[in-house]
Protein backbone atom coordinates (compact mmCIF):
# COMPACT_ATOMS: atom_id res chain seq x y z
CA UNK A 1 29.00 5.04 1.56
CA UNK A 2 27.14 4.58 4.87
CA UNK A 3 27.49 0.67 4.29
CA UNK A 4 31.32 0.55 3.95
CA UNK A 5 31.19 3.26 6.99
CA UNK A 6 29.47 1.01 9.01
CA UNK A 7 30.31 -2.40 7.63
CA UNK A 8 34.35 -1.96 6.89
CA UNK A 9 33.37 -4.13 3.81
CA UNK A 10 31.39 -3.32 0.43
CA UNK A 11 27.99 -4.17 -0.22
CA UNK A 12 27.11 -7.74 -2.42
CA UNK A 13 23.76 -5.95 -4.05
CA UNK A 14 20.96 -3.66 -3.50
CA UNK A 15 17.25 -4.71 -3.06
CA UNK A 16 14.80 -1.94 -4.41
CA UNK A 17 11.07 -1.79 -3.29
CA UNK A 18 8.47 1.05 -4.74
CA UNK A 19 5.74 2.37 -2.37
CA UNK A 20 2.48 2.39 -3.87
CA UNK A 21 -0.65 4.53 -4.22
CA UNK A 22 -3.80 2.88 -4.54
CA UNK A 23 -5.97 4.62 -7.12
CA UNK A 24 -9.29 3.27 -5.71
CA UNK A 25 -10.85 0.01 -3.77
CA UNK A 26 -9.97 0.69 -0.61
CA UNK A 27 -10.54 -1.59 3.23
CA UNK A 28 -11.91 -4.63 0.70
CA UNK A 29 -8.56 -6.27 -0.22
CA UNK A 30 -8.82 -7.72 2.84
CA UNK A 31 -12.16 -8.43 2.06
CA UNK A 32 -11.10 -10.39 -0.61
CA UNK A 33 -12.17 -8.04 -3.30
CA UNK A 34 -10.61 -6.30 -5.97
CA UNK A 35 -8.50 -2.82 -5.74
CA UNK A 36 -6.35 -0.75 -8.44
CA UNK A 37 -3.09 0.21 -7.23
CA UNK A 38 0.23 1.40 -8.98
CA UNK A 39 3.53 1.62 -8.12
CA UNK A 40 5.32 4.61 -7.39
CA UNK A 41 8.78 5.69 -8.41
CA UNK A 42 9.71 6.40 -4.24
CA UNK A 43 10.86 3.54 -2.44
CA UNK A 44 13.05 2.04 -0.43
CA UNK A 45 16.49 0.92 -0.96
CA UNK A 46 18.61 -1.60 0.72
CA UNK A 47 22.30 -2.31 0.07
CA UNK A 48 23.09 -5.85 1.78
CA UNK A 49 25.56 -8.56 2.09
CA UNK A 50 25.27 -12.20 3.57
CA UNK A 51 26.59 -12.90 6.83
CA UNK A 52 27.51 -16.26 8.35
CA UNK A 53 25.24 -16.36 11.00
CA UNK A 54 21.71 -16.11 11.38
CA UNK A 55 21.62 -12.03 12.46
CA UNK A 56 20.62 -8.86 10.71
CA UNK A 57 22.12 -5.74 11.34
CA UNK A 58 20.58 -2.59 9.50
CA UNK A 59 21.06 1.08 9.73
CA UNK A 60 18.92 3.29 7.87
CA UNK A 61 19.39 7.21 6.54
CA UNK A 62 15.70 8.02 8.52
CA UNK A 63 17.82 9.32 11.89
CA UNK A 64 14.84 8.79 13.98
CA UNK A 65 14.78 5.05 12.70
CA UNK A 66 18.75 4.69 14.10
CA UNK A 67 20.08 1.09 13.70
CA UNK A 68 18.45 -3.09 14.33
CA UNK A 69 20.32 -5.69 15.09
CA UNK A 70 18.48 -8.43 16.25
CA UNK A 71 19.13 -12.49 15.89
CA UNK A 72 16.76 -14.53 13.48
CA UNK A 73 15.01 -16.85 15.90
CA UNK A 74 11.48 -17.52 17.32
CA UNK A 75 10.36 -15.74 19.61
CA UNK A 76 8.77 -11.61 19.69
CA UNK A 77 9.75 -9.11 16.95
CA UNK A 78 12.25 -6.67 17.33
CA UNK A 79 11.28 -3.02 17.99
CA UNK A 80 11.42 -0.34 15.37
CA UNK A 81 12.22 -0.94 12.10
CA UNK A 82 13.63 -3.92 12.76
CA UNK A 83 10.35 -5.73 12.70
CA UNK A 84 9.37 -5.30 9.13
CA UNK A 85 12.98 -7.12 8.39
CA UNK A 86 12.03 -9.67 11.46
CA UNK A 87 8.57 -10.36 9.41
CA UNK A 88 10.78 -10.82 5.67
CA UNK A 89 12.22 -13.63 7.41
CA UNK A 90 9.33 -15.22 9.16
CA UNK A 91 7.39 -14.99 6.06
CA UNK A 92 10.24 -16.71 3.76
CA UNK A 93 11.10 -19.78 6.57
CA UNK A 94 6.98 -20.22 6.31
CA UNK A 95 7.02 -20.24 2.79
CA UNK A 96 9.41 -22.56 2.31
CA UNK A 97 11.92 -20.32 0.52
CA UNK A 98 14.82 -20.88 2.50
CA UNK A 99 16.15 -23.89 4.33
CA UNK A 100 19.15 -21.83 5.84
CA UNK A 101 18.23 -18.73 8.44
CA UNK A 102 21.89 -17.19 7.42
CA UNK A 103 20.77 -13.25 8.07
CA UNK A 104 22.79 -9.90 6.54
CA UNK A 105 24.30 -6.61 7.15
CA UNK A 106 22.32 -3.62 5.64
CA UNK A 107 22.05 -0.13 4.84
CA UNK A 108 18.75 1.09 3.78
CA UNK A 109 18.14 4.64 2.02
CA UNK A 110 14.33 5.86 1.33
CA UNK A 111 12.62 8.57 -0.08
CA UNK A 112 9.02 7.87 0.96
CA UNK A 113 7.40 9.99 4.04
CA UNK A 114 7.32 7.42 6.74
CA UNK A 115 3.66 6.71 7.77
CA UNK A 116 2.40 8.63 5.02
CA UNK A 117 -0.24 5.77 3.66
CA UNK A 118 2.21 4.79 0.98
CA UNK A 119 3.34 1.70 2.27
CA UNK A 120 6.87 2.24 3.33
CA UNK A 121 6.64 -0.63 5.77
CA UNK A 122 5.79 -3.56 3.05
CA UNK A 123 8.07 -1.98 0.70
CA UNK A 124 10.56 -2.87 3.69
CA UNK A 125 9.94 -6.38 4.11
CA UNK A 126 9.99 -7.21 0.24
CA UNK A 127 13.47 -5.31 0.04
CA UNK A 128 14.18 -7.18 2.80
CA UNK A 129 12.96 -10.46 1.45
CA UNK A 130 14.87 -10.01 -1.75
CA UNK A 131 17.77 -9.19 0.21
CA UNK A 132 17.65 -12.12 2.15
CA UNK A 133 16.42 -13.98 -0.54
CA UNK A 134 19.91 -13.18 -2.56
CA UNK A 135 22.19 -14.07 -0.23
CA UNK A 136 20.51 -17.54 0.55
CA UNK A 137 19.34 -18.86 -2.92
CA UNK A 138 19.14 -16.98 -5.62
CA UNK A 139 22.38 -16.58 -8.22
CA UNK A 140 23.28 -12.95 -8.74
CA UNK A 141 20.95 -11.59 -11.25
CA UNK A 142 18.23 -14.33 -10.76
CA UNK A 143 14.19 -13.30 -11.44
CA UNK A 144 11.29 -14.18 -9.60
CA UNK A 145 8.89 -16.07 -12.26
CA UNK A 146 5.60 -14.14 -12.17
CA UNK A 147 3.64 -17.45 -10.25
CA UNK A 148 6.78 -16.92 -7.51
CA UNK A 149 6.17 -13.19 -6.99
CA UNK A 150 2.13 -13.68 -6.39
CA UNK A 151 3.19 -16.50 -3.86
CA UNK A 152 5.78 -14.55 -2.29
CA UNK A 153 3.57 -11.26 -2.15
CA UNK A 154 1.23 -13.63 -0.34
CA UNK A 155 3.46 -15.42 2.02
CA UNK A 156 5.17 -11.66 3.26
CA UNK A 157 1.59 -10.86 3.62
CA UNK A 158 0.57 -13.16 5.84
CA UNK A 159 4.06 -12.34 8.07
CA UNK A 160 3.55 -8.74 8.07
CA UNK A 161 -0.06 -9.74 10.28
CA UNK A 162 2.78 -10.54 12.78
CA UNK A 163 4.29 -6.89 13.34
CA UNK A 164 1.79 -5.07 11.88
CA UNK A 165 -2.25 -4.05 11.08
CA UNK A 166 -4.26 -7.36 9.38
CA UNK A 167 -4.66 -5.66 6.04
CA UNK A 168 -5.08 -7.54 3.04
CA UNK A 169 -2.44 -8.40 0.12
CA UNK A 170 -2.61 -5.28 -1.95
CA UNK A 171 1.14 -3.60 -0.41
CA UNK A 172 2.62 -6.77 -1.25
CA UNK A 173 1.11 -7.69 -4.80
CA UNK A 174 1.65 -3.98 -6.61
CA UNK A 175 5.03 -4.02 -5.14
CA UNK A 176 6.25 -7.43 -6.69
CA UNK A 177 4.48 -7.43 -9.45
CA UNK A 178 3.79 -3.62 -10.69
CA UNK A 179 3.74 -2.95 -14.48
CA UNK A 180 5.71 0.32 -15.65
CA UNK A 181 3.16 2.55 -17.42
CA UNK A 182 0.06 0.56 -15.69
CA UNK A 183 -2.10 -0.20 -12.80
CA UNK A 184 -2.30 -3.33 -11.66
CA UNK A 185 -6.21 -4.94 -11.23
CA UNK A 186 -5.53 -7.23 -8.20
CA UNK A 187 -8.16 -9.59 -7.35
CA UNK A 188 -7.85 -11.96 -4.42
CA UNK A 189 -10.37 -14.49 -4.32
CA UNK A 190 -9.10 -16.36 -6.44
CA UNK A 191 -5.58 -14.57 -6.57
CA UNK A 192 -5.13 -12.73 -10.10
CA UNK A 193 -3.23 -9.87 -11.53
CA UNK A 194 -4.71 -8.37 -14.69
CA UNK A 195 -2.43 -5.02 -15.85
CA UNK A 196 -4.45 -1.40 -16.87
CA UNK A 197 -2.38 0.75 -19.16
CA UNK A 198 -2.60 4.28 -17.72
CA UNK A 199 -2.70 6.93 -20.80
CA UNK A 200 -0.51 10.03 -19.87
CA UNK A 201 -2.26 11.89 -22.09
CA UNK A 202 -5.39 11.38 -20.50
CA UNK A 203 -4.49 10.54 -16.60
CA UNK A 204 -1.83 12.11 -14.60
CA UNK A 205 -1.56 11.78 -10.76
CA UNK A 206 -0.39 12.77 -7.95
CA UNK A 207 0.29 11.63 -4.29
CA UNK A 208 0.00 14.20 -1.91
CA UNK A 209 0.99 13.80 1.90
CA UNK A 210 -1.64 15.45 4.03
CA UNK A 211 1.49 15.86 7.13
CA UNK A 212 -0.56 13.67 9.47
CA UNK A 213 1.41 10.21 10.40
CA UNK A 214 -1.04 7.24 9.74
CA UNK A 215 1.44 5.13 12.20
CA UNK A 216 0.22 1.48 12.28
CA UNK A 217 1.86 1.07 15.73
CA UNK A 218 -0.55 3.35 17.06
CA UNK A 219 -4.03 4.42 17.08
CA UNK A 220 -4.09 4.29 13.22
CA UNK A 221 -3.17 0.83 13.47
CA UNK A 222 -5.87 0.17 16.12
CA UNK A 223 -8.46 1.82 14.19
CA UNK A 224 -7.95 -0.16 11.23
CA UNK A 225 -8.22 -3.90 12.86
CA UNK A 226 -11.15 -2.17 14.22
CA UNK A 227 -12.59 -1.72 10.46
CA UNK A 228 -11.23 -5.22 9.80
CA UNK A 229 -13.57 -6.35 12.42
CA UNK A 230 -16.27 -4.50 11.78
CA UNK A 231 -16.64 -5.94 7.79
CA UNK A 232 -15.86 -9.60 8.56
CA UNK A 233 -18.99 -9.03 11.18
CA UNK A 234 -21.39 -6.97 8.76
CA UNK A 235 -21.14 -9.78 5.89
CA UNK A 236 -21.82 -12.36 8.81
CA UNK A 237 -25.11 -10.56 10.21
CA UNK A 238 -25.73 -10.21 6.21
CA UNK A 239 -25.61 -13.73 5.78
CA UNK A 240 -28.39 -14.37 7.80
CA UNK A 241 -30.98 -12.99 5.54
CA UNK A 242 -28.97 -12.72 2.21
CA UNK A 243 -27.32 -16.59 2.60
CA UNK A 244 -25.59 -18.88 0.34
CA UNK A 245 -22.64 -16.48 0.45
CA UNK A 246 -19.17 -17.78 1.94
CA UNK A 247 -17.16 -14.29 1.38
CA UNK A 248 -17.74 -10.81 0.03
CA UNK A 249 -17.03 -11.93 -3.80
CA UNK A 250 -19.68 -14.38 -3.35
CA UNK A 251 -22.11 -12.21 -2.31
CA UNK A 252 -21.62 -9.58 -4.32
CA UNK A 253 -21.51 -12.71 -7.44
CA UNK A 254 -25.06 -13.61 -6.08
CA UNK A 255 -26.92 -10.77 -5.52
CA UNK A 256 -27.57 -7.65 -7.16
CA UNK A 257 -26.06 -4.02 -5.50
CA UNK A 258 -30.10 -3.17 -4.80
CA UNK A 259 -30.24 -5.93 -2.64
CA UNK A 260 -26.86 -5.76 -0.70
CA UNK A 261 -28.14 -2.01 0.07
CA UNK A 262 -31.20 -2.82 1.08
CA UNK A 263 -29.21 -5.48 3.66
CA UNK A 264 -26.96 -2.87 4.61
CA UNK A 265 -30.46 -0.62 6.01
CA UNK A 266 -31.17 -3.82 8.16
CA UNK A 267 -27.87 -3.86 9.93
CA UNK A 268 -27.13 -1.57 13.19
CA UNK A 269 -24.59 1.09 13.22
CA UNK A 270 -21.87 1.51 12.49
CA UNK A 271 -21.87 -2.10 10.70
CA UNK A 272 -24.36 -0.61 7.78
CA UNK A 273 -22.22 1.88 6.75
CA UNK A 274 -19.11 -0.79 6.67
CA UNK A 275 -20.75 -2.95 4.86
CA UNK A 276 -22.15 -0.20 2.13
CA UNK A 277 -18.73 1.12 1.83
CA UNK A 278 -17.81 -2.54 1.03
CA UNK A 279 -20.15 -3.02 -1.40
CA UNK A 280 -20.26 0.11 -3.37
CA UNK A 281 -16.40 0.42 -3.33
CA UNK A 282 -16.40 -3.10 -5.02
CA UNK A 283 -18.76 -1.38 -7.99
CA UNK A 284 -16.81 2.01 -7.97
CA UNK A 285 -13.27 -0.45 -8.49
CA UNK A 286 -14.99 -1.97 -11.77
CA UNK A 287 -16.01 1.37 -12.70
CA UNK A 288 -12.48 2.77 -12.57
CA UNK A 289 -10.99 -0.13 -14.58
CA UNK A 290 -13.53 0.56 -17.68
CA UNK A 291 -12.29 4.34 -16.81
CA UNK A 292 -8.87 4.02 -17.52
CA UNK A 293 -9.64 1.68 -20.75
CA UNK A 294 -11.75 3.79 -22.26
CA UNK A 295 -9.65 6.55 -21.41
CA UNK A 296 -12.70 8.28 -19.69
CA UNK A 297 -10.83 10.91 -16.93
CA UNK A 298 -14.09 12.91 -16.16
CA UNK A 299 -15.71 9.74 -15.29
CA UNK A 300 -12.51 8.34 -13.11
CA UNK A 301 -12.38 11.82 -11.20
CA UNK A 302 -16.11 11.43 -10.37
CA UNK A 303 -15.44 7.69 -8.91
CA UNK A 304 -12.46 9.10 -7.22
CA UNK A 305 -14.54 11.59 -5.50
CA UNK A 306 -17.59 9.42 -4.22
CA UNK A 307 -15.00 6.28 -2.86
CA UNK A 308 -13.85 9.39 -0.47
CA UNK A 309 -16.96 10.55 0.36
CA UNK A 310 -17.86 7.08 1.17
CA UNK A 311 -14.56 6.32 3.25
CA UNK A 312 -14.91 9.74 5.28
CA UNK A 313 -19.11 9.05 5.59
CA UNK A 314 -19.97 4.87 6.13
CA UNK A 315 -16.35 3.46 7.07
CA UNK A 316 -15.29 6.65 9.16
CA UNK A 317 -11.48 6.51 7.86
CA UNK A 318 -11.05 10.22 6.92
CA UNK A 319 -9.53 12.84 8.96
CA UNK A 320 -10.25 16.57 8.85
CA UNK A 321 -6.66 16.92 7.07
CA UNK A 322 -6.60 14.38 4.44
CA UNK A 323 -10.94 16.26 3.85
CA UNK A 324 -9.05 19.89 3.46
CA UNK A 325 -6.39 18.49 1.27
CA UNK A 326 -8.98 16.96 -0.92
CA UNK A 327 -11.29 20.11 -0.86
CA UNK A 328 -8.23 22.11 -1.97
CA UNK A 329 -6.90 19.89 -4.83
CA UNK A 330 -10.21 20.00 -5.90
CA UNK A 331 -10.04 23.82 -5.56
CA UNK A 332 -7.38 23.87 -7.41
CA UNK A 333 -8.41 21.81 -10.50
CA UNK A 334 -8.40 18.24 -10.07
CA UNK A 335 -10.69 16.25 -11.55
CA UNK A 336 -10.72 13.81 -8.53
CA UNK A 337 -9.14 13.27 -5.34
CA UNK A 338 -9.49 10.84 -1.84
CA UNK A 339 -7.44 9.22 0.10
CA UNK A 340 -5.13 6.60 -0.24
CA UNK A 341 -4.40 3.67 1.61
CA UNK A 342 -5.95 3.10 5.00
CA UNK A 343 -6.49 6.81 6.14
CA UNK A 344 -6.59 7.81 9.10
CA UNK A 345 -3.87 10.33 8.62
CA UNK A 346 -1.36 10.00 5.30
CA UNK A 347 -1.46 10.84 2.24
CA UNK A 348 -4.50 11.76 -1.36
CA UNK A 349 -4.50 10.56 -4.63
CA UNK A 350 -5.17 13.28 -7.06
CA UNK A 351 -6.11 12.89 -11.07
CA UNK A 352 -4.51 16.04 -12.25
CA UNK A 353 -5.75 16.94 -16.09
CA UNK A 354 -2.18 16.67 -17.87
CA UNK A 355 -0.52 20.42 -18.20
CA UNK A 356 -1.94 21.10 -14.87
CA UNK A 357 0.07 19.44 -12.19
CA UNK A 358 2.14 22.52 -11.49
CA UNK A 359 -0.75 24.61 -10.76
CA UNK A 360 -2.21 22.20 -8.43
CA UNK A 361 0.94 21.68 -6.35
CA UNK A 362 1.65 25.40 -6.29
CA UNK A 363 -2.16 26.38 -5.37
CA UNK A 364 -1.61 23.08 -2.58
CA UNK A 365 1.63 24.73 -1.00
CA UNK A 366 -0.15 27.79 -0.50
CA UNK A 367 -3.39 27.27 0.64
CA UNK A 368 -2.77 23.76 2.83
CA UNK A 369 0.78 23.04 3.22
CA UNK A 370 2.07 26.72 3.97
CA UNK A 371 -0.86 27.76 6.36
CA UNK A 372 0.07 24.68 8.26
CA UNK A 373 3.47 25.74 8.61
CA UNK A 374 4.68 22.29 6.78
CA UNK A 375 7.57 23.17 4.46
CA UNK A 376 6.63 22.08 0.84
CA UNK A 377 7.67 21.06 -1.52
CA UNK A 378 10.40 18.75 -0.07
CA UNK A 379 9.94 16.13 -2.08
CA UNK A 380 8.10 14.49 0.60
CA UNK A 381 4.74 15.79 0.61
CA UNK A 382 4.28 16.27 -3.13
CA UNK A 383 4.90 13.59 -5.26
CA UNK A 384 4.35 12.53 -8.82
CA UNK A 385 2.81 9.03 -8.83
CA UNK A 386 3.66 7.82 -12.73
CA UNK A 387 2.95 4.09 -12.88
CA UNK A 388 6.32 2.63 -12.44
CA UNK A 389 8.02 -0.91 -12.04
CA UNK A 390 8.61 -3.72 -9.40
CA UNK A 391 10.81 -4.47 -6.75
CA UNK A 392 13.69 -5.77 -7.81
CA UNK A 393 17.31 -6.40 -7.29
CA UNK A 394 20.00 -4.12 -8.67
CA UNK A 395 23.47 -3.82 -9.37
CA UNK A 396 25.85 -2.08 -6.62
């Protein structure tokens, strides 16, 4: 094992963290509205054992990633991977987890496309925050109560603004507190997690990488604080006419959607089509919910289709790729498809009628992913995105 390898000692536990896909609402979690993600079955692994002193050392199976080892003490974040581990830590001393700063050795294994839009980097620091978590307080085999995963998802959160883009809480929630068989209905404002059984009889999807890196330390990353910028401005040049509104839930609680769009015509570009995006994207997110309850797939694939429309037209996330991968899995028989996560590059959703999932991957490999010369399937680029579980801590 690459821990004992590396280590000369055995491992005390392992810390598992799914990626996620979120199945619509997206750019308004961090406008404090609600979004519908689930937890994959990929993630991110991380065998660990307490050291003595406050240091992490980590090598991971990605060799591009290579090895961090970096002391736990104010001051920058490390480089590389190092700083989503760096940002586990900050956000437990701020939350008042901890009261020691004792760090670990680590091993981490994953088998998520790195910035692929499903949110390898905040299934890092939670795997990294139940790491350190275990070695510093919790018993072996202790659970996070429900109320402590919420706080926690909010806490590593508000770190991961540190090291990374200023997104919302969404990463953080549907990993902690995913529901096997379910999506999770995440509202923010104020903080609530309501589970949506997913029918496999009726819904089926998949996640499918488009082979363009969304990296968050680059111009992805710069393009969506951009977008953050751009909302939090719309809804205050909204406020001037529309007022008595101290966030987007409030506004969208005290007026009706023919208003807001009729505020959205008075703003400039690009802020209308930011704020319409936010606004409609709230409405299509309720939609999708009554969707999956009423088991209504047709309807689902047709919100699927106008959140991307709206993401590639009014909030300008889309990329030629990720538009070609949804043309063809539409092509090929989807009922719906967009992208997921922030864009920019990474990965689709796709609501597959169930029966047809193999002819939608195999009509995906050979009219996008083989053209492009990216070898597929590896187990990368097509995945199947069953609702699945939580992060939590395992046996060795």
């Amino acid at each position: 094992m690459a821990f004992r390898r590396r280590f000369g000692r055995s491992p005390e536990g392992v810390a598992f963290a799914p990626g996620r896909v979120n199945l619509i609402g997206e750019h308004v979690d961090y406008c404090g509205l609600p979004v519908l993600p689930t937890a994959l079955g990929h993630g991110i692994a991380l065998a660990f054992a307490a050291r003595g002193d406050a240091r992490i050392r980590c090598l991971s199976n990605t060799p591009d990633y290579g090895e961090a080892d970096f002391p736990l003490e104010p001051g920058p974040p490390p480089a590389g991977f190092g700083r989503y581990l760096s940002a586990a830590a900050a956000g437990l001393a701020a939350g008042g987890w901890t009261n020691t700063r004792a760090g670990l050795d680590g091993a981490l294994a994953s088998d998520l496309p790195a910035a692929a839009g499903l949110s390898s980097s905040s299934a890092l620091v939670i795997a990294g925050a139940l790491a350190l978590l275990a070695c510093r307080r919790l018993p072996p085999g202790a659970e996070l109560s429900r109320r402590e995963r919420m706080r926690l998802a909010l806490d590593l959160a508000a770190a991961e603004h540190g090291v990374a883009i200023q997104g919302g809480a969404m990463d953080q929630s549907i990993c902690l507190a995913a529901v096997p068989g379910h999506a999770l209905h995440l509202a923010f404002d104020p903080p609530a997690w309501t589970p949506v059984e997913v029918d496999p009889s009726r819904f089926c999807f998949l996640a499918a990488y488009s082979g363009q890196r969304a990296d968050k330390g680059g111009s992805a990353g710069i393009t969506f604080d951009a977008r953050v910028r751009d909302a939090r401005e719309a809804l205050v040049r909204v406020r001037e006419f529309l007022p008595g509104a101290d966030g987007y839930p409030a506004l969208l609680a005290n007026h009706p959607q023919a208003d807001l769009l009729a505020a959205a015509d008075r703003l400039p570009a690009p802020l209308a089509g930011r704020f319409r995006h936010v606004v409609t994207e709230a409405g299509r997110t309720a939609a999708a919910v009554e969707h999956l309850r009423s088991g209504n797939a047709a309807g689902l694939g047709k919100t699927l289709d106008a959140s991307h429309e709206s993401l590639r037209r009014d909030y300008e996330v889309s990329t030629p790729e990720l538009d070609a991968l949804v043309e063809e899995a539409r092509r090929a028989g989807a009922l719906g498809a967009r992208l997921t996560g922030a864009g920019l590059g990474g990965s689709i959703v796709i609501l597959a009628p169930p029966g047809r999932e193999g002819t939608i991957r195999g009509q995906l490999i050979e009219r996008y992913y083989l053209p492009r010369g990216i070898p597929a399937p590896d187990g990368a680029h097509l995945l199947d995105a069953t609702p699945s579980g939580p992060a939590a801590l395992l046996p060795v």
